[in-house]
PDB file of N, CA and C in Angstrom:
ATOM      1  N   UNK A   1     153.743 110.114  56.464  1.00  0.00           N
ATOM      2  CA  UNK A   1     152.614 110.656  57.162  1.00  0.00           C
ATOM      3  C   UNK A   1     151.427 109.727  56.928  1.00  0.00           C
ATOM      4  N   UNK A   2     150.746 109.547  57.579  1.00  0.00           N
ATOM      5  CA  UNK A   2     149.669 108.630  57.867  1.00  0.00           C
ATOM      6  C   UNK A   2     148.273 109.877  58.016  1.00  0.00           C
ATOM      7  N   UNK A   3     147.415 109.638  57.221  1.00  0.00           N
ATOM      8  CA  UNK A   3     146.346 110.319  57.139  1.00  0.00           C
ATOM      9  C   UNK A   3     144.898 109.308  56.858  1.00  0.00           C
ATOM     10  N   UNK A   4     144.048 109.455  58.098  1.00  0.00           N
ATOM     11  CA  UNK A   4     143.209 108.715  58.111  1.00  0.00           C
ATOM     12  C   UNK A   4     141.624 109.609  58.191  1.00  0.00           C
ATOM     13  N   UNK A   5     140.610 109.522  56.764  1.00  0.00           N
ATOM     14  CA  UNK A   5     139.879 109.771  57.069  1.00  0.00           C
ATOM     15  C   UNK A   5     138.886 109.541  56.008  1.00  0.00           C
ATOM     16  N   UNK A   6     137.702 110.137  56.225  1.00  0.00           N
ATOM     17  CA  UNK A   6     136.268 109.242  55.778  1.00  0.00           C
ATOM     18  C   UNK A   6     136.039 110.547  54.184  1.00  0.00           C
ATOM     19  N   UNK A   7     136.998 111.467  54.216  1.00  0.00           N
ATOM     20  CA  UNK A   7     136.715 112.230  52.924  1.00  0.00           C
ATOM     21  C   UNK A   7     137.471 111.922  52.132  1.00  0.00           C
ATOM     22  N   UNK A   8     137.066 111.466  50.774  1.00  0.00           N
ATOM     23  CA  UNK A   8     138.257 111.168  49.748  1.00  0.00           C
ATOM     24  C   UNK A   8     139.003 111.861  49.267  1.00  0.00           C
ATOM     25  N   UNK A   9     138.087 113.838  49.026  1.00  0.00           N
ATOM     26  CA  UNK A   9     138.841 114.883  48.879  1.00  0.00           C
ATOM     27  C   UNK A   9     140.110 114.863  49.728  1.00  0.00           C
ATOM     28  N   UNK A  10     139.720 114.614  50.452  1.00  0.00           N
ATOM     29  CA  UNK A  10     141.110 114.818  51.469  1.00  0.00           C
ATOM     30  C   UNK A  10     142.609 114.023  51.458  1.00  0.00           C
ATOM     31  N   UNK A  11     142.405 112.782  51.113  1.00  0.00           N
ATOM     32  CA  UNK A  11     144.019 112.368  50.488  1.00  0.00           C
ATOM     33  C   UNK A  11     143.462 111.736  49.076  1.00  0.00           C
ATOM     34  N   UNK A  12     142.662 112.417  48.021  1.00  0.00           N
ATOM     35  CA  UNK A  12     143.119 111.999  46.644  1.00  0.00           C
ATOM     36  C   UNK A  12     144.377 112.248  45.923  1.00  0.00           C
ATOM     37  N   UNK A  13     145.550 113.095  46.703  1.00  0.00           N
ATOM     38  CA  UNK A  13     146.366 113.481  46.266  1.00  0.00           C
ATOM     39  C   UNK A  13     147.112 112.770  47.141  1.00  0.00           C
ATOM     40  N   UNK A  14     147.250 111.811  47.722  1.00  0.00           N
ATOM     41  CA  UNK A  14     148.422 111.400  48.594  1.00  0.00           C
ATOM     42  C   UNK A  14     149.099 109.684  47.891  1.00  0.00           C
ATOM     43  N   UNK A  15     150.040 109.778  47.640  1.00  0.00           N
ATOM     44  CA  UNK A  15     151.391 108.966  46.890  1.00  0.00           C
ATOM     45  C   UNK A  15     150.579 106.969  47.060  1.00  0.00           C
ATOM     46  N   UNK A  16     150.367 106.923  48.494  1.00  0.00           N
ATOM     47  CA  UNK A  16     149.361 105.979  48.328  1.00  0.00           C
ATOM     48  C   UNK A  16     148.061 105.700  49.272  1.00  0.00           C
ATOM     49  N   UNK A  17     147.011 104.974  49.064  1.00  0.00           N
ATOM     50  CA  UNK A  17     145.805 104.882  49.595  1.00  0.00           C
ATOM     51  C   UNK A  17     145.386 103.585  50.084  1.00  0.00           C
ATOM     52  N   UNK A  18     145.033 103.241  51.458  1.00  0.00           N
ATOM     53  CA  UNK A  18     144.845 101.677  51.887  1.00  0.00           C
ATOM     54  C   UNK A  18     143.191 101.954  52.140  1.00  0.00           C
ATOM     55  N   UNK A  19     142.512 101.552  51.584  1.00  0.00           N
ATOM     56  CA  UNK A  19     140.985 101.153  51.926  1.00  0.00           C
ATOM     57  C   UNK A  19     141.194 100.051  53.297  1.00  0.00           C
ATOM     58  N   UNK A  20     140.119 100.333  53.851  1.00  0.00           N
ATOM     59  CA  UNK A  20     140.122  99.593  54.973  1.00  0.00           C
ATOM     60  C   UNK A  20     138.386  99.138  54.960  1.00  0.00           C
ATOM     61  N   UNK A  21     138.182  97.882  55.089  1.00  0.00           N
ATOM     62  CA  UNK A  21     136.611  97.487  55.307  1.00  0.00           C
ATOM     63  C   UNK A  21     136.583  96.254  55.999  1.00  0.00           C
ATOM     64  N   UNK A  22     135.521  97.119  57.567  1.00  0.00           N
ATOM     65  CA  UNK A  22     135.036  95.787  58.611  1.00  0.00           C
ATOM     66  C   UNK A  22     136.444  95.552  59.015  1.00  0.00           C
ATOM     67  N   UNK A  23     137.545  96.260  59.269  1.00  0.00           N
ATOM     68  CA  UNK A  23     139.076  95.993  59.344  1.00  0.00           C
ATOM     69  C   UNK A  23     139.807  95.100  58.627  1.00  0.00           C
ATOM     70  N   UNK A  24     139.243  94.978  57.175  1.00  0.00           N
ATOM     71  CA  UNK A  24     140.204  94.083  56.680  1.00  0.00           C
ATOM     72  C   UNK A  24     140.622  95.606  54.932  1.00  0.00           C
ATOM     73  N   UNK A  25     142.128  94.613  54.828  1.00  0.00           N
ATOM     74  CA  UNK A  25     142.189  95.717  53.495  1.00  0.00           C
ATOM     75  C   UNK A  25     142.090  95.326  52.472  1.00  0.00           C
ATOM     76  N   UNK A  26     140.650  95.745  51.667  1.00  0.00           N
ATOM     77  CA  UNK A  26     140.807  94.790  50.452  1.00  0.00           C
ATOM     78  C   UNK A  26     141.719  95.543  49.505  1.00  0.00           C
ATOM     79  N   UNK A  27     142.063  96.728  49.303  1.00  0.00           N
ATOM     80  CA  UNK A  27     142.749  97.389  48.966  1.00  0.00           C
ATOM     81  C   UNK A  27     144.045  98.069  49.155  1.00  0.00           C
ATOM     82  N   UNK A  28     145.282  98.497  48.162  1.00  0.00           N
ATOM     83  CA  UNK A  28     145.893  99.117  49.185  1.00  0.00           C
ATOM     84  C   UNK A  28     147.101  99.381  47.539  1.00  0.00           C
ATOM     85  N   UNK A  29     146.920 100.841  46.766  1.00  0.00           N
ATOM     86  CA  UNK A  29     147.744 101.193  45.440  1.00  0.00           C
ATOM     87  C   UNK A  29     147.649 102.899  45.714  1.00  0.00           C
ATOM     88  N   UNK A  30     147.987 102.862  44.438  1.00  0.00           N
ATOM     89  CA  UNK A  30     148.399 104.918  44.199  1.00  0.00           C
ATOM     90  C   UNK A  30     146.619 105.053  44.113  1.00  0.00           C
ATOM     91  N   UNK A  31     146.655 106.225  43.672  1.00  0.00           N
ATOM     92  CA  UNK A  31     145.002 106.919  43.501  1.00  0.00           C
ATOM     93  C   UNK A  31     144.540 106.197  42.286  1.00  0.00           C
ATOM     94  N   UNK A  32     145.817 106.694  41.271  1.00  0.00           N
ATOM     95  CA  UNK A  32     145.724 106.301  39.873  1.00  0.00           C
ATOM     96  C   UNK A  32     145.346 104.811  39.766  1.00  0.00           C
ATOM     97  N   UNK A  33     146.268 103.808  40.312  1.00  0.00           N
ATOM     98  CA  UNK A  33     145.895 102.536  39.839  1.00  0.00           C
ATOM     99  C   UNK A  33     144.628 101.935  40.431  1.00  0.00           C
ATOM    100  N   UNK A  34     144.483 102.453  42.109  1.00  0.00           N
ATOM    101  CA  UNK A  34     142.867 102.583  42.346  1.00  0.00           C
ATOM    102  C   UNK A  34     141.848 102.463  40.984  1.00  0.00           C
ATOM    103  N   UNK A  35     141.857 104.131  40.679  1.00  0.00           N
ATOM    104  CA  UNK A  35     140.998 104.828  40.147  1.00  0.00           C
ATOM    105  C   UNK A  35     140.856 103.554  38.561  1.00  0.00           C
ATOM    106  N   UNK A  36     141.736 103.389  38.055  1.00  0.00           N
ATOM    107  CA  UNK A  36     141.670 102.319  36.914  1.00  0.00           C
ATOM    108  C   UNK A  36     141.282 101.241  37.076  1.00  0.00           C
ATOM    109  N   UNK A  37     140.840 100.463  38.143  1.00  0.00           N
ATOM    110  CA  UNK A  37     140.767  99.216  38.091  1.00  0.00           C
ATOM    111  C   UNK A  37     138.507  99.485  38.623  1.00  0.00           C
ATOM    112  N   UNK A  38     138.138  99.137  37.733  1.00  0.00           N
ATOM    113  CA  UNK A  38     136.694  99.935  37.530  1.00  0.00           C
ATOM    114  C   UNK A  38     135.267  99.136  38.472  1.00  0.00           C
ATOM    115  N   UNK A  39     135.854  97.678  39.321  1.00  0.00           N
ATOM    116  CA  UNK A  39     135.278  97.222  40.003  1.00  0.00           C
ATOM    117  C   UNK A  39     135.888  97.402  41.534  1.00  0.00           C
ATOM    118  N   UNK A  40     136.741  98.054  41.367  1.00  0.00           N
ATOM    119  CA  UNK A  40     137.599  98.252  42.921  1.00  0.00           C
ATOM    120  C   UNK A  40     136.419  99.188  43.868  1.00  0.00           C
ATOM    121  N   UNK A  41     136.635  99.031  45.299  1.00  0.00           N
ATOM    122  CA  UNK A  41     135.746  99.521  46.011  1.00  0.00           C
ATOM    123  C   UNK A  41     136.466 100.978  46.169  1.00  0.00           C
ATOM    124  N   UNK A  42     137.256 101.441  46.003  1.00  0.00           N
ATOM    125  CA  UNK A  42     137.688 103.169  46.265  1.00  0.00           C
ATOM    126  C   UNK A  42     136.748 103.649  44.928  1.00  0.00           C
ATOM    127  N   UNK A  43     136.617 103.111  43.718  1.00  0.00           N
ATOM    128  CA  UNK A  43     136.030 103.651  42.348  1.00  0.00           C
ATOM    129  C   UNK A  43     134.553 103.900  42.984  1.00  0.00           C
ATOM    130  N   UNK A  44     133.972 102.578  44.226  1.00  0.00           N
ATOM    131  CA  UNK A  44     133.022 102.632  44.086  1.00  0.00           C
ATOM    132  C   UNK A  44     132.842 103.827  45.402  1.00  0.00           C
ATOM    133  N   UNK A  45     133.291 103.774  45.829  1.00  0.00           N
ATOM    134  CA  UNK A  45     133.223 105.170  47.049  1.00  0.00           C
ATOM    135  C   UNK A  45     133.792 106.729  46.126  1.00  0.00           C
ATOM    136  N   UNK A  46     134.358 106.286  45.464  1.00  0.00           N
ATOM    137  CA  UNK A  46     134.501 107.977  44.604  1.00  0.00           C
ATOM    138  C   UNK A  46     133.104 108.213  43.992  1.00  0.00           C
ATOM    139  N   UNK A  47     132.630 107.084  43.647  1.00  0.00           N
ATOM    140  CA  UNK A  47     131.164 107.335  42.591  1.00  0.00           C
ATOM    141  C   UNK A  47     129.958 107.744  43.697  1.00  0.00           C
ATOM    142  N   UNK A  48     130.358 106.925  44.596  1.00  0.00           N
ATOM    143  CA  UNK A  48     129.255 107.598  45.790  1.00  0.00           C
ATOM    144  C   UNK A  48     129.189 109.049  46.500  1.00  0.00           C
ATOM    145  N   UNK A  49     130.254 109.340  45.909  1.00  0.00           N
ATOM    146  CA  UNK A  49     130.498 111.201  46.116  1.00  0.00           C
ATOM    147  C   UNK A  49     129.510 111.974  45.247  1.00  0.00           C
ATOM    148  N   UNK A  50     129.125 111.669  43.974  1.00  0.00           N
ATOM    149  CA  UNK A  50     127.958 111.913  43.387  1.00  0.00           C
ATOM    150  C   UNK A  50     128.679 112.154  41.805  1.00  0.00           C
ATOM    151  N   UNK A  51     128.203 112.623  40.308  1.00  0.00           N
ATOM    152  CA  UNK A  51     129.239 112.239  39.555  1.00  0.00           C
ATOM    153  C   UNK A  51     129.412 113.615  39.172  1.00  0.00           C
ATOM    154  N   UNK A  52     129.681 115.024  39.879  1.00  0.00           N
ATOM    155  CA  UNK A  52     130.213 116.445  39.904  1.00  0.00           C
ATOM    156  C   UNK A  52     131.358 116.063  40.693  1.00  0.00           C
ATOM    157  N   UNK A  53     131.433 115.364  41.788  1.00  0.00           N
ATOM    158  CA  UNK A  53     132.967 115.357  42.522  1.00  0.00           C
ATOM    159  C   UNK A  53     133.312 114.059  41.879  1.00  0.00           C
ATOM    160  N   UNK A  54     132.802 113.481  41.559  1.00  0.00           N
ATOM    161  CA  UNK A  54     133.383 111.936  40.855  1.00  0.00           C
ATOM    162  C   UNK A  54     134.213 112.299  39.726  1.00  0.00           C
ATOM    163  N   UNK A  55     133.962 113.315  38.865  1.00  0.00           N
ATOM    164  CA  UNK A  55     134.837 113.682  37.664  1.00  0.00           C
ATOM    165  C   UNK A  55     135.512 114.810  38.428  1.00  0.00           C
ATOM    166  N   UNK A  56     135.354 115.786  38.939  1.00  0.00           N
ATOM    167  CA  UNK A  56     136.431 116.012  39.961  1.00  0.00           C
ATOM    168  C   UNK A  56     137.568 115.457  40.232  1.00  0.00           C
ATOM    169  N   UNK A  57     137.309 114.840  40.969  1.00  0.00           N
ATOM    170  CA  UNK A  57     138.685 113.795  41.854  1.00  0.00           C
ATOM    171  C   UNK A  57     138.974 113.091  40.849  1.00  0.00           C
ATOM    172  N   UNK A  58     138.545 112.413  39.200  1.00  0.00           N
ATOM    173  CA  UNK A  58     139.005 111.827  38.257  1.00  0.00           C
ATOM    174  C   UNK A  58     140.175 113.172  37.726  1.00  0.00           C
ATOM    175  N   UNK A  59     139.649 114.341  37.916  1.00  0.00           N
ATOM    176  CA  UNK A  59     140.523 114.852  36.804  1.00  0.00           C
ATOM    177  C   UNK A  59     142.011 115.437  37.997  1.00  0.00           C
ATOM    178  N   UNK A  60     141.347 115.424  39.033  1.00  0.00           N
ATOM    179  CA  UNK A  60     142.839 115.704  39.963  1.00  0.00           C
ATOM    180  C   UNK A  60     144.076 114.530  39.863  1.00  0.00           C
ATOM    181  N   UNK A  61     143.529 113.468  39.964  1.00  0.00           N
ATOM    182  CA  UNK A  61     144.538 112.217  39.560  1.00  0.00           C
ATOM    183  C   UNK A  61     145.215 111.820  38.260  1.00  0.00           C
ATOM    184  N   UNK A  62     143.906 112.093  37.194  1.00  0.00           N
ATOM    185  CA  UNK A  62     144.382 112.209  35.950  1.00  0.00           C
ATOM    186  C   UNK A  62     145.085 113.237  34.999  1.00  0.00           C
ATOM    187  N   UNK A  63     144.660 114.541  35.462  1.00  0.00           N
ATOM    188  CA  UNK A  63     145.015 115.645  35.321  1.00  0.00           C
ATOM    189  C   UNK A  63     144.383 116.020  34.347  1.00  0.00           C
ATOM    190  N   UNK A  64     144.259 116.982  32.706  1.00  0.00           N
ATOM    191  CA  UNK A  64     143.990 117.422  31.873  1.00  0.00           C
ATOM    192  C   UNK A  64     143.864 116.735  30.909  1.00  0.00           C
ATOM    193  N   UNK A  65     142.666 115.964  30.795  1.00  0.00           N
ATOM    194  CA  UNK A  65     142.380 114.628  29.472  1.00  0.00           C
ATOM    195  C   UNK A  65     140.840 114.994  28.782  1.00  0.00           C
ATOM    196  N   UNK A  66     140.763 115.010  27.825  1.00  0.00           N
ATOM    197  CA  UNK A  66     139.509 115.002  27.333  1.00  0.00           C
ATOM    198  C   UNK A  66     138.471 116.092  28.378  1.00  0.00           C
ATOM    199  N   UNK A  67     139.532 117.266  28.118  1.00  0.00           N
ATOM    200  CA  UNK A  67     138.340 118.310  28.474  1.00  0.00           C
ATOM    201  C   UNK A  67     138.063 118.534  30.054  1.00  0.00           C
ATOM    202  N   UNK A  68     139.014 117.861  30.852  1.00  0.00           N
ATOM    203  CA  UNK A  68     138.507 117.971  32.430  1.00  0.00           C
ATOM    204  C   UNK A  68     140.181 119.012  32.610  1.00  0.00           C
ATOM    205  N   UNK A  69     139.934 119.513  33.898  1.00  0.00           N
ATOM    206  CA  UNK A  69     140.762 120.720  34.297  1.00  0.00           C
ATOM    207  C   UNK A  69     141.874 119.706  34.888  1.00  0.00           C
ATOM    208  N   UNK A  70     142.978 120.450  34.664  1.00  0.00           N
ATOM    209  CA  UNK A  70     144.685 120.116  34.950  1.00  0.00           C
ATOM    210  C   UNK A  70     144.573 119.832  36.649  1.00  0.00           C
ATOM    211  N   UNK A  71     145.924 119.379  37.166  1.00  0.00           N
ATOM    212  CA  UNK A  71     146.111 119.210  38.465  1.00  0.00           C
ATOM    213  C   UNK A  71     146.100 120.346  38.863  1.00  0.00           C
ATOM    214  N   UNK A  72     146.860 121.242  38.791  1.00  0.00           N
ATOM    215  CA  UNK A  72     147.319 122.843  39.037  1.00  0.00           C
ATOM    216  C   UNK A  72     146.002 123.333  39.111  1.00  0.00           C
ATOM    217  N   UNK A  73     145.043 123.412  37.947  1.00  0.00           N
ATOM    218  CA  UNK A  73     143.552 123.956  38.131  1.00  0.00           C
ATOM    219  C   UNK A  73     143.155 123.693  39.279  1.00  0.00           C
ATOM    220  N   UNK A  74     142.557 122.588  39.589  1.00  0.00           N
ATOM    221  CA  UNK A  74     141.882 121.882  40.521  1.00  0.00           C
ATOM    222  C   UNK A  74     142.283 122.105  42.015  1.00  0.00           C
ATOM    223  N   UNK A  75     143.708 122.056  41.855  1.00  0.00           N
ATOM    224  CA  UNK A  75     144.370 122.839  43.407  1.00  0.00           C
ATOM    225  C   UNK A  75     143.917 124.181  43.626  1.00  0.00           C
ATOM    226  N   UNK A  76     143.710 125.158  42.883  1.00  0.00           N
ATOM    227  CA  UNK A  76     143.649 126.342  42.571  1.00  0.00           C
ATOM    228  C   UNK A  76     141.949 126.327  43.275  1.00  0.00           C
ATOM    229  N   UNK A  77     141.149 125.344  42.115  1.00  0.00           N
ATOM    230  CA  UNK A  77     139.949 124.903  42.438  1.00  0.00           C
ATOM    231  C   UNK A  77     139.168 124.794  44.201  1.00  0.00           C
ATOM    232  N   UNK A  78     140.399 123.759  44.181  1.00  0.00           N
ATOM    233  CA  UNK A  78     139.754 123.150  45.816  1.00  0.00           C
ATOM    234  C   UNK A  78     140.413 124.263  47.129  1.00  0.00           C
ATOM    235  N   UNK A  79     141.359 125.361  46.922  1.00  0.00           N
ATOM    236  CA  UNK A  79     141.302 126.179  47.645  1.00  0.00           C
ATOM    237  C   UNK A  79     140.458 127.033  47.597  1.00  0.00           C
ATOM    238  N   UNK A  80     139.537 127.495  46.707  1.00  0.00           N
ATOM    239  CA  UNK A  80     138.632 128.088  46.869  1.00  0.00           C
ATOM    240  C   UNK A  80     137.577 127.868  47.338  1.00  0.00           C
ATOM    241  N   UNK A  81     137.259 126.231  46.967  1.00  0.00           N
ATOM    242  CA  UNK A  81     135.947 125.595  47.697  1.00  0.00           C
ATOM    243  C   UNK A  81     136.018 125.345  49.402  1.00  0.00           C
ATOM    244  N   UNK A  82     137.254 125.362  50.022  1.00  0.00           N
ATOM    245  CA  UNK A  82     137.425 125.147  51.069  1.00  0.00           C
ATOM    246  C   UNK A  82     137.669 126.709  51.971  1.00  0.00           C
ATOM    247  N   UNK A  83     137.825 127.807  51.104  1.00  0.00           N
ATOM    248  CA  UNK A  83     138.105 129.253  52.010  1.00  0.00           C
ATOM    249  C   UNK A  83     136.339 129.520  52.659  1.00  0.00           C
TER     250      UNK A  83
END
């Protein structure tokens, strides 16, 4: 499935992620290896979400580390923010 769009909420959970900029891809890994590499431009578009959804979407990928809520939470989470 091919899912194209301008919210990150929306495929932070999807297997993999191609950044696209000015049509070229400088990017193109899982969320996770995205999310680790700390000069990559997806890190820098998650941070531009503001840093309440920035640790958000860190803890959906990462899951339950140092105090941020599990995957399962966060699903639980983001159906509520979206009803």
């Amino acid at each position: 499935m091919l899912v194209i769009t301008h919210r990150i909420n929306t495929i932070i959970d999807c297997d993999q992620i191609l950044v696209l900029d000015a049509g070229q891809v400088p990017e193109h890994d899982t969320p996770e290896e995205l999310l680790s590499k700390e000069e990559s431009a997806f890190v820098k578009m998650v941070q531009s979400t503001g840093p309440a959804n920035a640790q958000y979407l860190h803890s959906w990928v990462f899951g339950c580390e140092a105090g941020k809520l599990g995957r399962e939470e966060t699903k639980r989470l983001d159906g509520i923010k979206r009803n």
